[in-house]
N, C-alpha and C. Protein backbone atom coordinates (compact mmCIF):
# COMPACT_ATOMS: atom_id res chain seq x y z
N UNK A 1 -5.52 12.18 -18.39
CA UNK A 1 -4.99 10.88 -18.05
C UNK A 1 -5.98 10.16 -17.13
N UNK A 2 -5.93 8.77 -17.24
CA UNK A 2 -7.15 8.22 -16.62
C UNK A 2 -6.28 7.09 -15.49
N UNK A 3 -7.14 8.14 -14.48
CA UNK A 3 -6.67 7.54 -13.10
C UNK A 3 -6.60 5.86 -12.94
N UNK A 4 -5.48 5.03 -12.95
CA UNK A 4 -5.39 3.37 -12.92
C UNK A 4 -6.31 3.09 -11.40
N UNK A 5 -6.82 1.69 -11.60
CA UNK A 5 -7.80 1.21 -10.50
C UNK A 5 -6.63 0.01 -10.30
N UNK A 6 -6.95 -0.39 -9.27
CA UNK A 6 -6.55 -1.18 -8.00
C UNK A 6 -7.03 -2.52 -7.52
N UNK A 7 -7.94 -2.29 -8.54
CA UNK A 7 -8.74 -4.13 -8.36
C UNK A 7 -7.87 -5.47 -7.98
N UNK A 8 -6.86 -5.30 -8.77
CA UNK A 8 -6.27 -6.59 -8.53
C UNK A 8 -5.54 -7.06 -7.14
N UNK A 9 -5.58 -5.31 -6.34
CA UNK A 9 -4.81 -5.27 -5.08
C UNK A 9 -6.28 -6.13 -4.04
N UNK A 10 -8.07 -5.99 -4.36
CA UNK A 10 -8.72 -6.38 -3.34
C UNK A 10 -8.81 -7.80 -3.20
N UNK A 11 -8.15 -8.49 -3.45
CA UNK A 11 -7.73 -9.99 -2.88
C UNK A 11 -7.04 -10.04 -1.52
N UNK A 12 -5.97 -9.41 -2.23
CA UNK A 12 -5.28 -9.36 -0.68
C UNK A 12 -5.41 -8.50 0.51
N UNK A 13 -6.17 -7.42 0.32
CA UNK A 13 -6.91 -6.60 1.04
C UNK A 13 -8.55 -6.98 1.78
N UNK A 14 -8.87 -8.06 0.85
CA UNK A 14 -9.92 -8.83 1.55
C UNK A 14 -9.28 -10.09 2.74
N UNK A 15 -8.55 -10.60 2.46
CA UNK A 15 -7.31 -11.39 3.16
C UNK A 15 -6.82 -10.69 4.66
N UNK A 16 -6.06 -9.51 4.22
CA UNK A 16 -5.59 -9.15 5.40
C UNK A 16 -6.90 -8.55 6.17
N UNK A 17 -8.46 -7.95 5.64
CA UNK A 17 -9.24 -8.25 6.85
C UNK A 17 -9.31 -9.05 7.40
N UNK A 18 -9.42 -10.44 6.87
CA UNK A 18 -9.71 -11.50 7.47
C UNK A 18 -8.86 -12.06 8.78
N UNK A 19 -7.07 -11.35 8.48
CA UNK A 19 -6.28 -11.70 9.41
C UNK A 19 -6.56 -10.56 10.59
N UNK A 20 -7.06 -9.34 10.16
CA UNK A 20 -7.46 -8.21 11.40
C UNK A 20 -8.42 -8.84 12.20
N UNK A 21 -9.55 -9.52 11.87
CA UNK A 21 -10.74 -9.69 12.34
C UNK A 21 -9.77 -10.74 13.00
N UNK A 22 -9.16 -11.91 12.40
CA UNK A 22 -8.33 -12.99 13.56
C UNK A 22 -7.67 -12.23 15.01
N UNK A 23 -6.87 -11.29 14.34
CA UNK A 23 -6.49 -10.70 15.64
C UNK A 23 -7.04 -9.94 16.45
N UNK A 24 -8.55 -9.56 16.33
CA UNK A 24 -9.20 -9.29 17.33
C UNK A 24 -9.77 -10.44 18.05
N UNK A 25 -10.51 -11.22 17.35
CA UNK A 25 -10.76 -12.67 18.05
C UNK A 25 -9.24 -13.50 18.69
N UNK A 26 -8.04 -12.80 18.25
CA UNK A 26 -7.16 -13.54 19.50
C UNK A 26 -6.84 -12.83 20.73
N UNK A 27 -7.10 -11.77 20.95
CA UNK A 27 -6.96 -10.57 21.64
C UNK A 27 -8.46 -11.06 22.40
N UNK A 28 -9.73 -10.85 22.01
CA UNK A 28 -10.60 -11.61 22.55
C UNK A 28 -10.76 -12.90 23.95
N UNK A 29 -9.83 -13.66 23.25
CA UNK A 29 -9.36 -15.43 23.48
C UNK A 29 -8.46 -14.90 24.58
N UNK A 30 -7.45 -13.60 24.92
CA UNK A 30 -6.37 -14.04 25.29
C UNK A 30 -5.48 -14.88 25.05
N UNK A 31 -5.09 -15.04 23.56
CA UNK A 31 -3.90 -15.98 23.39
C UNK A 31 -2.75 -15.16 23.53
N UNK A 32 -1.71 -16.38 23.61
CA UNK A 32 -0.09 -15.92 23.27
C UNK A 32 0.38 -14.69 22.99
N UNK A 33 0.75 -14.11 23.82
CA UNK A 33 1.20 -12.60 23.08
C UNK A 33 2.11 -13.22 22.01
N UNK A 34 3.18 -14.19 22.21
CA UNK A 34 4.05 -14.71 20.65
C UNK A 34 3.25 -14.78 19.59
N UNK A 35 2.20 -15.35 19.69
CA UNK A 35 1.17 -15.64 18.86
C UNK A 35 0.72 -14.22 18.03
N UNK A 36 -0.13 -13.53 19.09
CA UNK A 36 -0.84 -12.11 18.58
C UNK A 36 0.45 -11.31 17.69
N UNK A 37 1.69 -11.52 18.22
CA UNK A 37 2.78 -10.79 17.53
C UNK A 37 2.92 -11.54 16.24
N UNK A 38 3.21 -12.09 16.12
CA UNK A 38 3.50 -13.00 14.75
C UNK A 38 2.24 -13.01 14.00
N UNK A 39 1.14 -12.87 14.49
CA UNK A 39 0.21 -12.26 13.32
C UNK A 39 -0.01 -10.52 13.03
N UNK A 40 -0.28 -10.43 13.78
CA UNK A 40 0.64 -8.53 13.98
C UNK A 40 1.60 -8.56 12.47
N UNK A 41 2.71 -9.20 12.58
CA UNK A 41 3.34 -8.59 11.63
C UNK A 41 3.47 -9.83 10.16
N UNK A 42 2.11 -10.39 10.29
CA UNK A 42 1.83 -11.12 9.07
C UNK A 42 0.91 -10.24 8.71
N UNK A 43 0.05 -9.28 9.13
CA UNK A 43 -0.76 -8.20 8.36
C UNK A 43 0.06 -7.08 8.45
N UNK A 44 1.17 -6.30 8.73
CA UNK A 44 1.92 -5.98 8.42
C UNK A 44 2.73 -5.90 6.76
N UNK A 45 3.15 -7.26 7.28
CA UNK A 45 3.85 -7.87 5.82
C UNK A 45 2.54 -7.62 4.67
N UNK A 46 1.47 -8.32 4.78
CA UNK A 46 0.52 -7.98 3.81
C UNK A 46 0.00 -6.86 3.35
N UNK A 47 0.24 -5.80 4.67
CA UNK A 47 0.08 -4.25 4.16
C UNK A 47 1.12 -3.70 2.93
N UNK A 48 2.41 -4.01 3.66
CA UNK A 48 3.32 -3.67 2.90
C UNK A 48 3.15 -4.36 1.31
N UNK A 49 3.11 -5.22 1.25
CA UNK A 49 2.83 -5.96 -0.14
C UNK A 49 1.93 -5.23 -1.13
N UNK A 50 0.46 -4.55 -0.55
CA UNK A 50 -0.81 -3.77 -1.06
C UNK A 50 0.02 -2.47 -1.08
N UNK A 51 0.72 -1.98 -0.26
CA UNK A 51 1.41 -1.03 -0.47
C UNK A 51 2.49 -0.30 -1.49
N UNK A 52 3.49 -1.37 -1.91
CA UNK A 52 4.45 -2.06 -3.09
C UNK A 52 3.54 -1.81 -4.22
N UNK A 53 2.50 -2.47 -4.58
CA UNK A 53 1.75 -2.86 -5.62
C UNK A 53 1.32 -1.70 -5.68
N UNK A 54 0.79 -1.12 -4.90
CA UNK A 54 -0.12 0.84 -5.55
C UNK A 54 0.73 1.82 -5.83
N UNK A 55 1.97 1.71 -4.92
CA UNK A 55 3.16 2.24 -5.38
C UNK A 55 3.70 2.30 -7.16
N UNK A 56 4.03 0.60 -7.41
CA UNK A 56 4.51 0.62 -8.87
C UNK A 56 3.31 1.08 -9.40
N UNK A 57 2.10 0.87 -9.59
CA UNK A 57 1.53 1.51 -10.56
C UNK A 57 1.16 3.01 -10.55
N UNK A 58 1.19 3.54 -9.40
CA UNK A 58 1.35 4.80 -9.70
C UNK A 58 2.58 5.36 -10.30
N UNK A 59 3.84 4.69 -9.62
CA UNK A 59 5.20 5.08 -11.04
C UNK A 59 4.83 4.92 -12.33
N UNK A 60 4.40 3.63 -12.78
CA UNK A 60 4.33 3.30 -13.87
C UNK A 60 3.25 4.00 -15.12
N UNK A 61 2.28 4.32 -14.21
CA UNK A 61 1.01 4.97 -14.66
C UNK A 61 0.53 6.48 -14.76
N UNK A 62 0.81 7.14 -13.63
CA UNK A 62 0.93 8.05 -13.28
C UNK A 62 1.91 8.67 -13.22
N UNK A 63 3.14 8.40 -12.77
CA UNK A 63 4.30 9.70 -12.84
C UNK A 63 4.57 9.25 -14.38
N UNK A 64 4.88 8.25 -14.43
CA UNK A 64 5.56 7.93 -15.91
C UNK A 64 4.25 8.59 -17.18
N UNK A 65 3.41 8.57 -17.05
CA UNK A 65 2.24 9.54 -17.63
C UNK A 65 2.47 11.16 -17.51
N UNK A 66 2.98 11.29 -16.40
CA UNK A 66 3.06 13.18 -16.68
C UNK A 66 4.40 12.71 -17.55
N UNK A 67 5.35 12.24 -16.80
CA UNK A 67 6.27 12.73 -18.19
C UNK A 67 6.50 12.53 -19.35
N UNK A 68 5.82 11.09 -19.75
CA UNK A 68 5.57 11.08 -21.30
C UNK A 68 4.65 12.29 -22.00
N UNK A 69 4.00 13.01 -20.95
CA UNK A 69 2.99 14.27 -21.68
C UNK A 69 3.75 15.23 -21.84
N UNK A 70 5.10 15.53 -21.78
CA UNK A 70 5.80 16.79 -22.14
C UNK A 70 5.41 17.88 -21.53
N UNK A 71 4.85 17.96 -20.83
CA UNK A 71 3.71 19.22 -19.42
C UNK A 71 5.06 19.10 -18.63
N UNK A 72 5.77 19.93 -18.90
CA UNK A 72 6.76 20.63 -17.83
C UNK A 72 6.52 20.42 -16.11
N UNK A 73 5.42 21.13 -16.37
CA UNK A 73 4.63 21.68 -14.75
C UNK A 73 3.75 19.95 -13.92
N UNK A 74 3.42 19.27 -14.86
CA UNK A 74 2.71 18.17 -14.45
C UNK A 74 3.47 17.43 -14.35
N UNK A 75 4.82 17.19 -15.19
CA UNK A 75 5.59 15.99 -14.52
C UNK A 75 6.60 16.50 -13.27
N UNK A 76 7.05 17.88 -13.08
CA UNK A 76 7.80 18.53 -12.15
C UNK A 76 6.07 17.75 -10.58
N UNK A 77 4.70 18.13 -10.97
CA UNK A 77 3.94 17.90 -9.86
C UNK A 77 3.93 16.56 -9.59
N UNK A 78 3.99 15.76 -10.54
CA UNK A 78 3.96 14.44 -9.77
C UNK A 78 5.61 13.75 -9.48
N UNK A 79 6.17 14.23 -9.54
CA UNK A 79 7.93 13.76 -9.47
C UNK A 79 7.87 14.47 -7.46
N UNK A 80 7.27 15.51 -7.32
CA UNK A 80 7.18 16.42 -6.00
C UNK A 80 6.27 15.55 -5.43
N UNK A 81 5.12 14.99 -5.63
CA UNK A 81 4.66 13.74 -5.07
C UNK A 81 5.17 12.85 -4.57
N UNK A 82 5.63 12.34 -5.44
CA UNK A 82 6.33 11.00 -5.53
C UNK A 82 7.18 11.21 -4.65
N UNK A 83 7.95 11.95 -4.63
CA UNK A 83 9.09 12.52 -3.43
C UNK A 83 8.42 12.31 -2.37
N UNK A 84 7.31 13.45 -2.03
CA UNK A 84 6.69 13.67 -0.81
C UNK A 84 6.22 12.14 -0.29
N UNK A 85 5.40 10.77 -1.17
CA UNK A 85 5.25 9.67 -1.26
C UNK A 85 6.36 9.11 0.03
N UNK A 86 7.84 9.22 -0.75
CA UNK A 86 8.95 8.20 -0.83
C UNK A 86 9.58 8.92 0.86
N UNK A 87 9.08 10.15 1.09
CA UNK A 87 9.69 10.65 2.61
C UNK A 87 8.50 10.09 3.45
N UNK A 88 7.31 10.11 3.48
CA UNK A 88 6.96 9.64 4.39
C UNK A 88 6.79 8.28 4.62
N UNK A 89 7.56 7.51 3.46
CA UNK A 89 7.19 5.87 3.63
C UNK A 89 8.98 5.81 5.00
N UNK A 90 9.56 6.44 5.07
CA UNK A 90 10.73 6.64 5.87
C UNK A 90 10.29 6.54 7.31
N UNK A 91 9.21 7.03 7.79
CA UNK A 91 8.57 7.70 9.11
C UNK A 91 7.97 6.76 9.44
């Protein structure tokens, strides 16, 4: 099975550098802690979004790939992933 790429996620991953590099230059500046917070969790939000997106395609691509292969053992390993995945997005 051929591992899916992620390309379409480096837009917004070029983006939210751009908002990291802001929040060091506001941290820099000494602005607004309201300020520094509210961008804080606008790269946040944008993590989560890049996050969402690598997520479905690994369901879609990858787990849903072991189990269309009828491999007992390979879809039981990536279903135990996926699990292991879905507990630490909890933490």
């Amino acid at each position: 099975m051929k591992h899916p790429g992620h390309q379409s996620q480096l837009p917004r991953l070029k983006r939210i550098q751009g908002q990291a590099a802001g929040l060091v230059r506001m941290v820099e500046e000494e602005r607004y802690c309201a300020d520094i917070l509210t961008q804080i969790r606008a790269v946040q939000a944008a993590l989560r979004s890049v996050e969402q997106g690598v997520l479905k395609t690994h369901i879609e691509h990858c787990v849903a790939g072991a189990i269309e292969s009828g491999d007992a053992r390979a879809r039981q390993t990536k279903l135990d992933e996926l699990y292991d995945i879905l507990k630490r997005f909890g933490n």
